[in-house]
Protein backbone atom coordinates (compact mmCIF):
# COMPACT_ATOMS: atom_id res chain seq x y z
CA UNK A 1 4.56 22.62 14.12
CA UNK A 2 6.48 20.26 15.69
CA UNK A 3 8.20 17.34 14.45
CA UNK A 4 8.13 13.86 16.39
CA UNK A 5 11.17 12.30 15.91
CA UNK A 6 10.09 8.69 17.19
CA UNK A 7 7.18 8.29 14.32
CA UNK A 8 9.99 9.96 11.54
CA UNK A 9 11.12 7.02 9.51
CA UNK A 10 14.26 7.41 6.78
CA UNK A 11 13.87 5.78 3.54
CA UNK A 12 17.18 6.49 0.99
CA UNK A 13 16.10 7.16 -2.79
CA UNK A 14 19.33 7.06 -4.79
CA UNK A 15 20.62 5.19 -7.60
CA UNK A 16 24.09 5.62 -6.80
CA UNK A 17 25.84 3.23 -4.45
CA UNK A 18 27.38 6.08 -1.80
CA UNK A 19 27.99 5.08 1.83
CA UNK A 20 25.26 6.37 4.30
CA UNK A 21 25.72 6.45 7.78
CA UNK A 22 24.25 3.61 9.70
CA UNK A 23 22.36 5.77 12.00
CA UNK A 24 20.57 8.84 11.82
CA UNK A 25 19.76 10.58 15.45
CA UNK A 26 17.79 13.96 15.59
CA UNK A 27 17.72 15.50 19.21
CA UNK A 28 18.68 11.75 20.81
CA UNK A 29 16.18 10.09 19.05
CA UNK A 30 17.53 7.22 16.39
CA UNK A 31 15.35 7.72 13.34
CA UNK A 32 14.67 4.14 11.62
CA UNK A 33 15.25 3.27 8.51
CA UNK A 34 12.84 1.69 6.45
CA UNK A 35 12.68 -0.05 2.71
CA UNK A 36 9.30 0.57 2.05
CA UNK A 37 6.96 3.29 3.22
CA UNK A 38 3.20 4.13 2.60
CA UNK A 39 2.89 7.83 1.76
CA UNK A 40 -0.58 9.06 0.86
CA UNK A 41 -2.33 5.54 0.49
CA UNK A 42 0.52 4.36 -1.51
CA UNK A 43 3.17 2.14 -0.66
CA UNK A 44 5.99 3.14 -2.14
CA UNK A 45 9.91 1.63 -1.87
CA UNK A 46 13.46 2.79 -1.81
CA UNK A 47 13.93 2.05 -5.93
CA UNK A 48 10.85 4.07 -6.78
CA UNK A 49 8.90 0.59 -8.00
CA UNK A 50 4.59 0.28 -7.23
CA UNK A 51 5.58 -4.16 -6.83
CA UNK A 52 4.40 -3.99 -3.27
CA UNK A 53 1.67 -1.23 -3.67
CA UNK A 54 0.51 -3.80 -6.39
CA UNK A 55 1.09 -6.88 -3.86
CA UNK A 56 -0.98 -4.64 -1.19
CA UNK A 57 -3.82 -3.66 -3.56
CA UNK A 58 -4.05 -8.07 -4.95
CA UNK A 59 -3.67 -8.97 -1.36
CA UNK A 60 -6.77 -6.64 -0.15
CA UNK A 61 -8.28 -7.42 -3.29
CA UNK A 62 -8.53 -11.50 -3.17
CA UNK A 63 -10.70 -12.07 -0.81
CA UNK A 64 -13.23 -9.71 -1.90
CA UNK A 65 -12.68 -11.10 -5.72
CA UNK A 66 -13.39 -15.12 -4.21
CA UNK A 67 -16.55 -14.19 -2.27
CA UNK A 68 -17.58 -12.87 -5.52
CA UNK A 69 -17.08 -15.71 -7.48
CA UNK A 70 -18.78 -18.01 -4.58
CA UNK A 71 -21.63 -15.81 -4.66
CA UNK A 72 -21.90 -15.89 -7.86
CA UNK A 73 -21.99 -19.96 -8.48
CA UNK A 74 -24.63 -19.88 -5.35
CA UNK A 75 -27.47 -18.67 -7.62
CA UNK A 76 -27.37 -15.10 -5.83
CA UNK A 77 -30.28 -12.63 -6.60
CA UNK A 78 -28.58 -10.39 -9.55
CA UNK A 79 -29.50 -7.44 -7.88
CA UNK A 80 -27.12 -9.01 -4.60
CA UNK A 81 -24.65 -9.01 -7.14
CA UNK A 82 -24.85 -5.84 -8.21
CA UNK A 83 -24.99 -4.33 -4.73
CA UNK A 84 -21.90 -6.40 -4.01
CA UNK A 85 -20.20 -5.11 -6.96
CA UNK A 86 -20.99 -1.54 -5.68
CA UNK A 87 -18.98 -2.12 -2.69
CA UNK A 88 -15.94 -3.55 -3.90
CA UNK A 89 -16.07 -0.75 -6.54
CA UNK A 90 -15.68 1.49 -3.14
CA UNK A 91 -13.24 -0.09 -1.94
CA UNK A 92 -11.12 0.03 -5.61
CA UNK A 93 -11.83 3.39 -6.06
CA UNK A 94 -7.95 4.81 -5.81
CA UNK A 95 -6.99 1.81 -8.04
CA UNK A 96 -5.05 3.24 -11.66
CA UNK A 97 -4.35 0.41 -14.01
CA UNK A 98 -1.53 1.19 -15.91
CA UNK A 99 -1.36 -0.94 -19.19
């Protein structure tokens, strides 16, 4: 398999505060260097903290949560509701609330 350098992205994990190059180049290609990456559905950020997979997740999840709520104060068939409530439950699905 074969590795394209100009999709590779560089994200430094590391508590310490060491000097890292500026620039990283594999085979002429500068790699970038990002803050925040989404691996797997999950965006995840160079101090290992979920606050922007939770912004992501509240930011998806708003609009969806309003429409609701208008729907709801419309007088909208229960059974609407319901089905309504079905979707945004697919949509949620991959959502873990830690407490």
């Amino acid at each position: 398999m074969n590795v394209n350098f100009k999709k590779t992205k560089e994200m430094i994990i590391n508590t310490s505060h060491c000097n890292f190059p500026d620039k990283l180049s594999v085979a002429d290609v500068e790699i970038e260097r990002v803050n925040v990456s989404k691996l797997l559905g999950v965006h995840i950020n160079q101090s290992l903290k979920c606050d922007d997979h939770v912004s992501a997740i509240c930011n998806k999840a708003a609009p969806r949560i309003y429409y609701f709520k208008q729907l709801k104060r419309s007088s909208v068939d229960r059974d609407d509701l319901y089905h309504f409530t079905l979707l945004l439950s697919d949509q949620f699905s991959n959502i873990i609330i830690i407490t």
